[in-house]
Protein backbone atom coordinates (compact mmCIF):
# COMPACT_ATOMS: atom_id res chain seq x y z
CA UNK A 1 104.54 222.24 43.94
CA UNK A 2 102.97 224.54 41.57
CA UNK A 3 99.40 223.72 40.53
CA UNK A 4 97.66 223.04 37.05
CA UNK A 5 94.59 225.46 37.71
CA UNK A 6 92.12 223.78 35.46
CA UNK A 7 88.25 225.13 34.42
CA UNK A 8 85.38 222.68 33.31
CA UNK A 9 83.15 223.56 30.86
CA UNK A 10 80.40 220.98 29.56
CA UNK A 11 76.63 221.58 29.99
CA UNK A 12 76.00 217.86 31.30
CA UNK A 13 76.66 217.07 34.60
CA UNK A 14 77.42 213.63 34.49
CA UNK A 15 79.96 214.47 32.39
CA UNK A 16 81.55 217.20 34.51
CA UNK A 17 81.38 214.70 37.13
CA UNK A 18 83.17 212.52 35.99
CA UNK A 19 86.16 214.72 34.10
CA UNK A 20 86.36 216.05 37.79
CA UNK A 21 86.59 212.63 39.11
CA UNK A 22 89.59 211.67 36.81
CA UNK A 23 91.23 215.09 36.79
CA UNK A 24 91.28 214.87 41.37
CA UNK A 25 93.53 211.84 40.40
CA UNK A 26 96.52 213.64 39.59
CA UNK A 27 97.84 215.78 42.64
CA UNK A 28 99.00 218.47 40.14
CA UNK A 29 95.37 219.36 38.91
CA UNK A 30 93.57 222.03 40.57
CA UNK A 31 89.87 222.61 39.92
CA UNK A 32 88.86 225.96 40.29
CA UNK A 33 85.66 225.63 38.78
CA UNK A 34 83.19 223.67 37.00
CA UNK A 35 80.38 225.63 34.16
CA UNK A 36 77.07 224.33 32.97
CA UNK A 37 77.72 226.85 29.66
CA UNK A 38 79.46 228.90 27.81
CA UNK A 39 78.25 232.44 29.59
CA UNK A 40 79.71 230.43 32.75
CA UNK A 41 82.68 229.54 31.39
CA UNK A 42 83.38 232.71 29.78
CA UNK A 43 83.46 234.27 33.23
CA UNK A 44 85.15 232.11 34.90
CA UNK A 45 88.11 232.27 32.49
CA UNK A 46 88.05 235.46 33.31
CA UNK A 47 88.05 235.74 37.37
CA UNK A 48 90.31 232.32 37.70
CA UNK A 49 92.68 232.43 34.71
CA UNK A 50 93.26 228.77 34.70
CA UNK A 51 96.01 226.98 32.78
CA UNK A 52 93.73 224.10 31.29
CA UNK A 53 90.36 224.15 29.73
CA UNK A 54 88.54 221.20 29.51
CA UNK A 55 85.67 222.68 26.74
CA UNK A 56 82.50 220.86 25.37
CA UNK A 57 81.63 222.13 21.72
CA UNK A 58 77.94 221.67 22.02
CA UNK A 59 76.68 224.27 25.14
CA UNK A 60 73.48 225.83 25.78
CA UNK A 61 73.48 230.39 24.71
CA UNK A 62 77.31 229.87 23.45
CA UNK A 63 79.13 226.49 22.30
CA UNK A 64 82.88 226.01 22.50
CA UNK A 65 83.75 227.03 19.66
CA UNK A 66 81.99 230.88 19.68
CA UNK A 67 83.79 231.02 23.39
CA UNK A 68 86.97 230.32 22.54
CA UNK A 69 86.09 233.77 19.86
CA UNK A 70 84.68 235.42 22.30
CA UNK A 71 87.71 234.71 25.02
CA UNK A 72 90.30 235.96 22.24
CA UNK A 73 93.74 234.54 22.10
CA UNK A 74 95.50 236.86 24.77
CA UNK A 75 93.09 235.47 27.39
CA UNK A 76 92.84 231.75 26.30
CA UNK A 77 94.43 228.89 29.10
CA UNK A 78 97.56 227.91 28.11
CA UNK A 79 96.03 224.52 26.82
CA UNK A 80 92.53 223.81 25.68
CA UNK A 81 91.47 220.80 25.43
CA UNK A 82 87.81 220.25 23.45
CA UNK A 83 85.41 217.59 24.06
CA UNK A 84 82.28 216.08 22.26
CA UNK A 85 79.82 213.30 21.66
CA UNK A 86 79.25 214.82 17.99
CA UNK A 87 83.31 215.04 16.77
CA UNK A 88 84.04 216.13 12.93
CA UNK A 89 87.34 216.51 11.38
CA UNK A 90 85.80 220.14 10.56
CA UNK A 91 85.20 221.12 13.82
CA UNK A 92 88.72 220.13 15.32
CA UNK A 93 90.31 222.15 12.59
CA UNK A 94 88.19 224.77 13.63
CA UNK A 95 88.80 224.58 17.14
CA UNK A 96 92.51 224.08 16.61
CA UNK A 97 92.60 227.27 14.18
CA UNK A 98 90.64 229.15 17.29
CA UNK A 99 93.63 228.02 20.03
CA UNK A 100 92.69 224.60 21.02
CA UNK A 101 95.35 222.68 21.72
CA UNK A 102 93.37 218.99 21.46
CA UNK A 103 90.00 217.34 20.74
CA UNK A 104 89.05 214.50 22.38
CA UNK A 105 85.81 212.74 21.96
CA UNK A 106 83.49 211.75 24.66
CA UNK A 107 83.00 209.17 26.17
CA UNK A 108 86.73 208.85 27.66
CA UNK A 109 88.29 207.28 30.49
């Protein structure tokens, strides 16, 4: 059975928790890793090339948005998914216009 390698990125804790919590539900899912911010999660998209990217907008030294720039579309997961407390219509278009593929707003079960 092939694997959805999937990457957290959210700069709370609790909140990471607790997407990991849900995600181990589903026997496809495969967490490679978990990032407190956007430096992290830049890396880590880069050493474990995951499929899914659960992304929080509002990080500490880069937010979602400015990674998913910085990442570039030839090395974006095949699906990222943004998450936030603080949602806008504005910022999902401009997360969808940067490769996200859905914005979800937190909290979510």
């Amino acid at each position: 059975m092939k694997h959805i390698r999937t990457l957290i990125a959210d700069d709370e804790p609790a909140a990471r928790a607790r997407l990991a919590r849900l995600l181990a539900q589903d026997p496809e899912i495969e967490l490679v890793a978990e990032c407190r911010n956007g430096q992290e999660a830049v890396e880590a998209v880069g050493k474990h090339r995951p499929d899914l990217l659960f992304l929080d907008v509002q990080m500490p030294h880069m937010n979602g948005l400015e990674l998913l720039q910085r990442i570039g579309e030839q090395r974006l997961p095949v699906v990222t998914i943004i998450m936030t407390a603080f949602g806008t219509v504005e910022t999902a278009i401009e997360a969808m216009k940067r490769g996200a593929y859905d914005y979800i707003l937190k909290p979510f079960k």
